[in-house]
N, C-alpha and C. Protein backbone atom coordinates (compact mmCIF):
# COMPACT_ATOMS: atom_id res chain seq x y z
N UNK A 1 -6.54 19.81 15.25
CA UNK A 1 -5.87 18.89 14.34
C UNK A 1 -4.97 19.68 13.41
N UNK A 2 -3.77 19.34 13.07
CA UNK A 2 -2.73 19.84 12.20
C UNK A 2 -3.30 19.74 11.29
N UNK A 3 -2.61 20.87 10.12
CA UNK A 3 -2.99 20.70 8.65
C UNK A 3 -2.49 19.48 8.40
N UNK A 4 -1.56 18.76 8.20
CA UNK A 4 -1.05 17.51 8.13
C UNK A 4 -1.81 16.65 8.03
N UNK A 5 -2.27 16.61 9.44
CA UNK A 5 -3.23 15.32 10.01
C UNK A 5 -4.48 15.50 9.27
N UNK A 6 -5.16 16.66 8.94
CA UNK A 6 -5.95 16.55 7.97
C UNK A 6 -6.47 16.60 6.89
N UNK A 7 -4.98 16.48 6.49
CA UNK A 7 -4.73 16.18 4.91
C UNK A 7 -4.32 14.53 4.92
N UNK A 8 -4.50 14.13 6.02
CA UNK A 8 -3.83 12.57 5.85
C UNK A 8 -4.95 11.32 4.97
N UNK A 9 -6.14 11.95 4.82
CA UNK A 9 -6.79 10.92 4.19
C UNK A 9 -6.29 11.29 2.82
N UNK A 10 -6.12 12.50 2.62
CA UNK A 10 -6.43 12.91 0.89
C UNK A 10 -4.98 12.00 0.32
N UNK A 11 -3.71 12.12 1.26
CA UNK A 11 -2.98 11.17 1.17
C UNK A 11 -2.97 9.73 0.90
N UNK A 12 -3.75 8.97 1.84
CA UNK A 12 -4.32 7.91 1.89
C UNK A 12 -4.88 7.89 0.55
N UNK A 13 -5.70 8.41 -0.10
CA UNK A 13 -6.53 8.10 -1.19
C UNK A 13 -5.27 7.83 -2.15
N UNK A 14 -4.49 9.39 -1.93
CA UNK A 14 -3.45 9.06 -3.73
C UNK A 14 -2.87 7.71 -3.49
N UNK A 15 -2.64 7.34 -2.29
CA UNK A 15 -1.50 6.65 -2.60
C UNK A 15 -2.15 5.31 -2.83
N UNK A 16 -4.09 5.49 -2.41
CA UNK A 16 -4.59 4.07 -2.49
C UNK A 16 -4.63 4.19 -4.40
N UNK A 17 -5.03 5.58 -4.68
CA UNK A 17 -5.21 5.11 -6.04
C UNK A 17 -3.82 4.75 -6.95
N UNK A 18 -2.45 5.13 -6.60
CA UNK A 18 -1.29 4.53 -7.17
C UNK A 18 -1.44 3.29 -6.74
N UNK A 19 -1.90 2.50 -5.60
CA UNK A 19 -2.09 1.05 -5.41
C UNK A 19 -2.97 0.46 -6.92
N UNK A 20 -3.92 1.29 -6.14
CA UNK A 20 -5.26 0.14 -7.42
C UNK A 20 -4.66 0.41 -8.91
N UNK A 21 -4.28 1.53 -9.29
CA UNK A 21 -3.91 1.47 -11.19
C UNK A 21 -2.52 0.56 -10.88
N UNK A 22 -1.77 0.61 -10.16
CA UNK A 22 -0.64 -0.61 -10.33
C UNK A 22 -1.30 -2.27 -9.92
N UNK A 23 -2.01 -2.26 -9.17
CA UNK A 23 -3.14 -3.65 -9.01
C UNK A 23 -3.86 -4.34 -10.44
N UNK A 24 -4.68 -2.85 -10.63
CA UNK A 24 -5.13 -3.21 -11.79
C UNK A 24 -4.11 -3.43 -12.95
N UNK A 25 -3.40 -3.24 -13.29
CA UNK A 25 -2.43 -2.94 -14.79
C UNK A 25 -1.96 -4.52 -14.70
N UNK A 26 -1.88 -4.98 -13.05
CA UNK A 26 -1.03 -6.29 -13.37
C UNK A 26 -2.29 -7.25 -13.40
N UNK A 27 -3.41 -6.78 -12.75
CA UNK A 27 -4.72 -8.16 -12.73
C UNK A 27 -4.62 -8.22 -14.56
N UNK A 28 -4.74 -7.13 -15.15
CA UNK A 28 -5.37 -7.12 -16.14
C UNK A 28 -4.09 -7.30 -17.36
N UNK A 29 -2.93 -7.20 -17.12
CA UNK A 29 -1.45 -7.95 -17.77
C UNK A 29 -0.40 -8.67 -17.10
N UNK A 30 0.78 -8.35 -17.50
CA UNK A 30 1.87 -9.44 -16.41
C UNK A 30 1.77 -9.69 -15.07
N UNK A 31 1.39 -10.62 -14.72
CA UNK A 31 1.31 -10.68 -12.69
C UNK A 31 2.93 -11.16 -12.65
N UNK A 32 3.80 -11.18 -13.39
CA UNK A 32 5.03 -11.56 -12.72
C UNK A 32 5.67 -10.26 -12.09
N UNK A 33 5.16 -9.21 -12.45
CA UNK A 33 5.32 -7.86 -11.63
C UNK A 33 4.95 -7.45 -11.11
N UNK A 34 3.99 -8.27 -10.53
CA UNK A 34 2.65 -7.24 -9.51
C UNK A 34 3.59 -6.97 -8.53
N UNK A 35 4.13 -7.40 -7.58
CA UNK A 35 4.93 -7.11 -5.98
C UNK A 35 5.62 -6.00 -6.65
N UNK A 36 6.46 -5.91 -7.87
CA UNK A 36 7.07 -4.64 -8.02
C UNK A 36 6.33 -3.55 -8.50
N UNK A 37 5.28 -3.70 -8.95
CA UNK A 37 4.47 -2.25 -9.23
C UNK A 37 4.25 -1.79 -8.14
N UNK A 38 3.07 -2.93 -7.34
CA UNK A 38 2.72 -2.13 -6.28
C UNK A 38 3.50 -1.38 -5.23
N UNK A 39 4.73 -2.09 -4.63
CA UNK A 39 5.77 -1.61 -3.94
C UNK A 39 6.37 0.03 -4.47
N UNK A 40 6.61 -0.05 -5.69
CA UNK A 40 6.93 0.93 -6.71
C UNK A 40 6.57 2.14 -6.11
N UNK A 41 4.67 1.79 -6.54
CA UNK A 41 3.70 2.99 -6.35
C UNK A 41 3.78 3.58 -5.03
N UNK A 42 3.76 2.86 -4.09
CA UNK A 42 3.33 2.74 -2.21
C UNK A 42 4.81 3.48 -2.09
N UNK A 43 6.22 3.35 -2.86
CA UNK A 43 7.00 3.91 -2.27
C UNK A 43 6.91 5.54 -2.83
N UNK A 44 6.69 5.81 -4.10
CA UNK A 44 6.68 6.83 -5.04
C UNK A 44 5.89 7.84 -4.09
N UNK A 45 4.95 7.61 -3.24
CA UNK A 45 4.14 8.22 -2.37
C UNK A 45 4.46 8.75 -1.32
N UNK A 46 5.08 7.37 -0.96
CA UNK A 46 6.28 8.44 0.23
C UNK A 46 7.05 9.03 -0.20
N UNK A 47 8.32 8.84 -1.57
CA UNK A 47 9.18 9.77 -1.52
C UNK A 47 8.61 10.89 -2.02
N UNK A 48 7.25 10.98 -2.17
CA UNK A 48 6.77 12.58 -2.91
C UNK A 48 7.38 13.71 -1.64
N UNK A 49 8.23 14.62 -1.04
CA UNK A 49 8.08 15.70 -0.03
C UNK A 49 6.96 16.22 -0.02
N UNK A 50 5.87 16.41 -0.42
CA UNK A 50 4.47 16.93 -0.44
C UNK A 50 3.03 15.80 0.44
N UNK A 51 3.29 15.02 -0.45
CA UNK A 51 2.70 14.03 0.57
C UNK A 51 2.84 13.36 1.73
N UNK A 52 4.70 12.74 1.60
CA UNK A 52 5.01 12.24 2.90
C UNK A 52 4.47 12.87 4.51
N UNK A 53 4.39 14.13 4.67
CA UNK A 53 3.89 14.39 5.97
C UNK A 53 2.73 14.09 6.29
N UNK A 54 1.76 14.36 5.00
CA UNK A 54 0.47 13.73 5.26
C UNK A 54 0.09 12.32 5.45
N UNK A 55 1.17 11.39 4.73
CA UNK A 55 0.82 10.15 4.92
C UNK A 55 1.33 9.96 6.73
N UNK A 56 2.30 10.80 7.31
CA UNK A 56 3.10 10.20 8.34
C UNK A 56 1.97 11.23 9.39
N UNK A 57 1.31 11.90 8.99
CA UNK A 57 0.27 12.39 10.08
C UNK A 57 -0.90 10.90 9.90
N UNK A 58 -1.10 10.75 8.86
CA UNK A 58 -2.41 9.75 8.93
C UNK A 58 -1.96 8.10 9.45
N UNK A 59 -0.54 8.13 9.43
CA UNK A 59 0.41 6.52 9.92
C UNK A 59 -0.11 7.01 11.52
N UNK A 60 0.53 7.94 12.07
CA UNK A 60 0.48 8.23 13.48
C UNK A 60 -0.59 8.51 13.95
N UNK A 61 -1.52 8.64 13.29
CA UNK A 61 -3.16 8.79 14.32
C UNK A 61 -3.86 7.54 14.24
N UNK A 62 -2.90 6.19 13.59
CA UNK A 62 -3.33 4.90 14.22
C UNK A 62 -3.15 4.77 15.07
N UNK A 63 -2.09 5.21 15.61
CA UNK A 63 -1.60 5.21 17.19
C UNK A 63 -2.09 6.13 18.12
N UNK A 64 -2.63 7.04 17.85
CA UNK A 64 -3.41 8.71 18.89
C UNK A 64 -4.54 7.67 19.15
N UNK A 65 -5.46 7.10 18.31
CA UNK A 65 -6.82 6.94 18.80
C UNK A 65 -7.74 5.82 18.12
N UNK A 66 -8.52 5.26 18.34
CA UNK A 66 -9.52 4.35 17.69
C UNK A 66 -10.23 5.01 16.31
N UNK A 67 -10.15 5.99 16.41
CA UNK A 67 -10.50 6.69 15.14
C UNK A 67 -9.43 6.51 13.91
N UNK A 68 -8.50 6.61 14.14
CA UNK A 68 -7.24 6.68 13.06
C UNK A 68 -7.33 5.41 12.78
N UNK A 69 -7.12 4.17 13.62
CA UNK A 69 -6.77 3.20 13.85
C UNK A 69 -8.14 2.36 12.51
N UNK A 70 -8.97 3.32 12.70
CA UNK A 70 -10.24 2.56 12.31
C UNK A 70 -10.37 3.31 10.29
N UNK A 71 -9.87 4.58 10.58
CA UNK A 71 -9.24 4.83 9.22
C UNK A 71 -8.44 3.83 8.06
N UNK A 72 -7.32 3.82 9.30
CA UNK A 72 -6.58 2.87 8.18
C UNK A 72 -7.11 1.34 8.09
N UNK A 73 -7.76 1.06 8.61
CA UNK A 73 -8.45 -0.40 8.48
C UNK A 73 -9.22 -0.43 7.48
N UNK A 74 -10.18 0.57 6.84
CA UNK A 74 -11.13 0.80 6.40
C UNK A 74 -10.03 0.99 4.89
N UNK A 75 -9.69 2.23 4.95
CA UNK A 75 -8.40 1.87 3.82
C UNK A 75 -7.76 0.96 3.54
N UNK A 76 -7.25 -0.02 4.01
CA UNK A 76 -6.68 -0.75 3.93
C UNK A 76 -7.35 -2.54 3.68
N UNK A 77 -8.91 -2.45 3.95
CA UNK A 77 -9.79 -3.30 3.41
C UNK A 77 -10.67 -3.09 2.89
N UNK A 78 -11.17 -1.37 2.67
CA UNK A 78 -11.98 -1.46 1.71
C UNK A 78 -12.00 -0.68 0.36
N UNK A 79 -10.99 0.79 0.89
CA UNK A 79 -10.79 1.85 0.19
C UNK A 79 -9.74 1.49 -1.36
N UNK A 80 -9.14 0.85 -1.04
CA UNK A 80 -8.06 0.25 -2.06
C UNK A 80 -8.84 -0.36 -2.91
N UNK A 81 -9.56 -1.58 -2.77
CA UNK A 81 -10.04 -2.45 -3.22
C UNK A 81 -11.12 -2.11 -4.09
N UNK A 82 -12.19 -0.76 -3.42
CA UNK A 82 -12.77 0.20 -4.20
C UNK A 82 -12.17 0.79 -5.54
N UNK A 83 -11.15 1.53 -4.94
CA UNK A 83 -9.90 2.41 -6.07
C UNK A 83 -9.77 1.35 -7.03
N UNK A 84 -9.55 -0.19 -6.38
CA UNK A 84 -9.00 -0.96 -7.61
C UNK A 84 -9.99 -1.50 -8.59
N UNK A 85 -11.15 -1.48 -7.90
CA UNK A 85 -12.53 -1.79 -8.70
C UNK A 85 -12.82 -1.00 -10.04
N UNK A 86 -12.41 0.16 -9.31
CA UNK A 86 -12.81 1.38 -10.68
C UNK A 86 -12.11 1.55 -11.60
N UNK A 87 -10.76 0.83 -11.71
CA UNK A 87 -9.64 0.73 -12.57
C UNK A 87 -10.14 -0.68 -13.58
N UNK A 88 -11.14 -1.47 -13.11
CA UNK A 88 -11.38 -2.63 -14.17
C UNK A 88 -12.65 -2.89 -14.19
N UNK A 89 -12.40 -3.55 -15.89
CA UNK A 89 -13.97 -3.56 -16.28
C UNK A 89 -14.97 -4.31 -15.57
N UNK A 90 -14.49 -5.86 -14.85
CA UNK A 90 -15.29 -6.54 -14.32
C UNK A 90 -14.65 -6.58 -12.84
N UNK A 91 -15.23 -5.27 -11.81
CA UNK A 91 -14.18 -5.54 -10.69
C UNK A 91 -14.52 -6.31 -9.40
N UNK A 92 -13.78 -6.73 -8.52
CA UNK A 92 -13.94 -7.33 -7.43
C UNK A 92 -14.79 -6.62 -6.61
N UNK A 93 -15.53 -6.98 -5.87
CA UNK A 93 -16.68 -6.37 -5.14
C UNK A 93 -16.17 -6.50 -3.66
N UNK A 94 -15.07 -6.96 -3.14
CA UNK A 94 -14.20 -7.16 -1.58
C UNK A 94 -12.66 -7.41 -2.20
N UNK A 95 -12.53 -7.61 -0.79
CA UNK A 95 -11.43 -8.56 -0.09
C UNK A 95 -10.84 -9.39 -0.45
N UNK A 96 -12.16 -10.29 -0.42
CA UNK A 96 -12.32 -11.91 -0.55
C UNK A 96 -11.98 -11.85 -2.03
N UNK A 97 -12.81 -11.26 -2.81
CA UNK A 97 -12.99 -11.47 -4.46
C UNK A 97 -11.53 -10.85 -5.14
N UNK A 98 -10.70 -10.09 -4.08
CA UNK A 98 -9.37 -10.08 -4.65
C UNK A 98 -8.60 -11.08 -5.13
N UNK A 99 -8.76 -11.46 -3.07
CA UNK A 99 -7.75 -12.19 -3.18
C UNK A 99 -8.24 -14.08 -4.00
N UNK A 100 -9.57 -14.02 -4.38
CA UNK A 100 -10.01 -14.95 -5.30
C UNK A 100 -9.36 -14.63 -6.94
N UNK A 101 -9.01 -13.62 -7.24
CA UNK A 101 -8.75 -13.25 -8.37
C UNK A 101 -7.06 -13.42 -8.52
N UNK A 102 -6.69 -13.39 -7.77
CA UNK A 102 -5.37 -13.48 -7.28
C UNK A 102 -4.87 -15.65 -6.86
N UNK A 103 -6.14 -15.79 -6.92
CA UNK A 103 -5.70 -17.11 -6.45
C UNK A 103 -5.03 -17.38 -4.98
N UNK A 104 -5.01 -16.10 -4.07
CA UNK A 104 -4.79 -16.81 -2.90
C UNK A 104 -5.68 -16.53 -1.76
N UNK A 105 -4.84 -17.22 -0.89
CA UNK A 105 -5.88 -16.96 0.54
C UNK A 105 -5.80 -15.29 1.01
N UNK A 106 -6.80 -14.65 1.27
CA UNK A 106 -7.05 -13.70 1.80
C UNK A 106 -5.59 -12.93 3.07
N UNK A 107 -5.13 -14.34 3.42
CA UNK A 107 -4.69 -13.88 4.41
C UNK A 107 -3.22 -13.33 4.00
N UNK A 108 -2.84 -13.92 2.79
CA UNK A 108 -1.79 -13.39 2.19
C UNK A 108 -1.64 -11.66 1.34
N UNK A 109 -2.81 -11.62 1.32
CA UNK A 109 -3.17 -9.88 0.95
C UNK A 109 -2.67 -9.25 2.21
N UNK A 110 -3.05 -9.70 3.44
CA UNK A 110 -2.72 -8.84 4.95
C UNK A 110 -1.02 -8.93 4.98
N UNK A 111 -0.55 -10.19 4.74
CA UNK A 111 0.53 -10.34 4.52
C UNK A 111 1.51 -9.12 3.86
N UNK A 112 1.32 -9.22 2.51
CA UNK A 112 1.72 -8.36 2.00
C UNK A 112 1.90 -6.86 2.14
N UNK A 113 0.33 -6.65 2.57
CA UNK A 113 0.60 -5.28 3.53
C UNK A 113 0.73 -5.28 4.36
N UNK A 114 1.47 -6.30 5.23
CA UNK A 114 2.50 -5.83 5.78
C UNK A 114 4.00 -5.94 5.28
N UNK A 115 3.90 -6.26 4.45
CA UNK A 115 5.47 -5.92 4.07
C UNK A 115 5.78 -4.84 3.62
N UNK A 116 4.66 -4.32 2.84
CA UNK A 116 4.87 -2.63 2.53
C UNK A 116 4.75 -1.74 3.78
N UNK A 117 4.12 -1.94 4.81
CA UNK A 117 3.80 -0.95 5.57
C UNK A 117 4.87 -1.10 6.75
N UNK A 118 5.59 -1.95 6.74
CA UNK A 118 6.88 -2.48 7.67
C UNK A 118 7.75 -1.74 6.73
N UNK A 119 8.21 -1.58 5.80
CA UNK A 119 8.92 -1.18 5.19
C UNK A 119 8.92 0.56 5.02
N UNK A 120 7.75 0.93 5.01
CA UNK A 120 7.52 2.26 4.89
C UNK A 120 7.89 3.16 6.42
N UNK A 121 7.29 2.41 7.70
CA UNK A 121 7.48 2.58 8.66
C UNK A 121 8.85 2.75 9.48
N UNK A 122 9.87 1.47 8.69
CA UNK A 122 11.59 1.22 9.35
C UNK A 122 12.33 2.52 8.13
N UNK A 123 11.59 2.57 6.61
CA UNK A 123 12.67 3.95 6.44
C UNK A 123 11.96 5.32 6.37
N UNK A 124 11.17 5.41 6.69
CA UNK A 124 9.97 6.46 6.68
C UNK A 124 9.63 7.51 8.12
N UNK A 125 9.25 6.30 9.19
CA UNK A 125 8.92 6.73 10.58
C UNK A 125 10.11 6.33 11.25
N UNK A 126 10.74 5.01 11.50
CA UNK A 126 12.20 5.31 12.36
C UNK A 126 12.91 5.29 11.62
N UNK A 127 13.51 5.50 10.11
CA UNK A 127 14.38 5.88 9.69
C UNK A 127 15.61 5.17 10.51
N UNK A 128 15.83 3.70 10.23
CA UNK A 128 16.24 2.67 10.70
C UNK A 128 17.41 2.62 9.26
N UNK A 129 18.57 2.50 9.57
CA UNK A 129 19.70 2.46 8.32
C UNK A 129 19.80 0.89 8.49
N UNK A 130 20.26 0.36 7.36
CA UNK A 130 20.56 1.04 5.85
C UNK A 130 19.50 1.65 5.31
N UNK A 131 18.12 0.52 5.35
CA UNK A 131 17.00 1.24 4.47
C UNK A 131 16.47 2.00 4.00
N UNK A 132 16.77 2.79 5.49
CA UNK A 132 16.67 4.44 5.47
C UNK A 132 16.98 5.06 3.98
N UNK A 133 18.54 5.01 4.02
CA UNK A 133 18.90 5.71 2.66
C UNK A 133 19.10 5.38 1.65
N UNK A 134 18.57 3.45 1.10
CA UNK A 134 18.95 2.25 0.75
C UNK A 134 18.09 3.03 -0.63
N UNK A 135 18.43 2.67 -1.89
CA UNK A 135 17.50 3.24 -2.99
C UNK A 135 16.41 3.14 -3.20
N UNK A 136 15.48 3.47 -3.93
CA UNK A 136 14.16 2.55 -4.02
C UNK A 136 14.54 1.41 -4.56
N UNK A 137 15.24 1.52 -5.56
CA UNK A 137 15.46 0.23 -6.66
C UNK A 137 16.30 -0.74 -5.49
N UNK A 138 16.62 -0.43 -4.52
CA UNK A 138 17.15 -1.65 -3.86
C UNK A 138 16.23 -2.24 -3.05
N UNK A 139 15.68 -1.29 -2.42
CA UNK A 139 14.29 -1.74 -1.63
C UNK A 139 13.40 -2.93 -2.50
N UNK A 140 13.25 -1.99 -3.33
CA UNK A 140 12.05 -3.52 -4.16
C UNK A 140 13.20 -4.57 -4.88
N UNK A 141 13.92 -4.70 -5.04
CA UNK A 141 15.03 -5.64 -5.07
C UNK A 141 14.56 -6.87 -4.30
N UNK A 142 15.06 -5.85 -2.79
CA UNK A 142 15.31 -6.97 -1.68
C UNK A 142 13.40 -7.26 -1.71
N UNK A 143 12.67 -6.86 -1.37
CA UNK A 143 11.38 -7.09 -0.59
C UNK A 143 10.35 -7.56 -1.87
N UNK A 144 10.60 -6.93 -2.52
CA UNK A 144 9.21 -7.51 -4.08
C UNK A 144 9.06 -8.83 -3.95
N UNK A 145 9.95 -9.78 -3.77
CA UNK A 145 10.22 -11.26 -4.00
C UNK A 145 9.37 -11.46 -3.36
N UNK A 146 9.34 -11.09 -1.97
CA UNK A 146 8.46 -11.28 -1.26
C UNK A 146 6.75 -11.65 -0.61
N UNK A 147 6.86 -10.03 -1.43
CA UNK A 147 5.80 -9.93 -1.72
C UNK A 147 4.85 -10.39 -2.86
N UNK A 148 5.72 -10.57 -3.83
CA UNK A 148 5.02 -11.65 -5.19
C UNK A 148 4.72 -13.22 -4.80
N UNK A 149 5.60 -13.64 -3.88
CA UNK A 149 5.52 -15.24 -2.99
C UNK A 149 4.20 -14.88 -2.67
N UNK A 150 3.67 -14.02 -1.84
CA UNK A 150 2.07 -13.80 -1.39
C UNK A 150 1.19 -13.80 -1.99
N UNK A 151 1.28 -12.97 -2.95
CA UNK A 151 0.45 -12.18 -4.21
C UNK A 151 0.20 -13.34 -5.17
N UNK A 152 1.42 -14.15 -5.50
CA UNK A 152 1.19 -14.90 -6.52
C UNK A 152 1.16 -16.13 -6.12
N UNK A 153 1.81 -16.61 -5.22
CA UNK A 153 1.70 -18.21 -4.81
C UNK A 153 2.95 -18.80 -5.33
């Protein structure tokens, strides 16, 4: 395994914990910004040059094997949600109790990540133009809306 690839969780973590303190900051003040924090954070991670390889070793071993695949699932439904727990005083204990806190259906949390992770993937892994070189501040421009329609209802 590459150094990369096994640095890809420690990746995974920062960038879950820039998720949960931008999760938390908006559960716990303005939700009219939640889609733009979080987007914010999730991008700030990739553009780090230090991290990005690690996150793009730990993106691509969803695809090598059932192991990776089972990584980011686990991150992505439980590891975050953890991170975001520990950021507040009375925290959600799942998923479910997020997206209860949030007022929506569960299924709009999956939603959402995928709009970040579609997004990370077209300027990140295929480096698909415009996006590619599109700013951050334009990125969450165009896509936050989006993602707050989910988040917030």
């Amino acid at each position: 395994m590459s150094t990369a690839a096994a640095e890809g969780p420690n990746a995974l973590s920062d960038i879950g914990d820039a998720l949960a303190e931008a999760g938390a900051a908006s559960l716990t003040g303005e939700r009219a910004r939640l889609a733009e924090g979080l987007l914010r954070a999730a991008l700030s991670k990739w553009e780090d040059p230090q991290a990005r390889p690690q996150l793009l070793a730990a993106f691509g071993a969803v695809f090598a094997d059932g192991q990776g695949a089972d990584q980011m699932r686990d991150f992505m439904s439980r590891q975050i949600f953890q991170q975001l727990a520990a950021s507040l005083e009375e925290p959600p204990k799942d998923f479910d109790e997020v997206a209860e806190a949030l007022g929506v259906p569960p299924m709009n949390i999956n939603a959402a990540q995928a709009q970040v992770w579609g997004v990370a993937v077209l300027r990140y892994v295929v480096k698909l133009e415009p996006i590619a070189s599109a700013s951050v501040d334009e990125v969450v421009a165009l896509v936050s809306p989006t993602i707050q329609r989910y988040l917030v209802g």
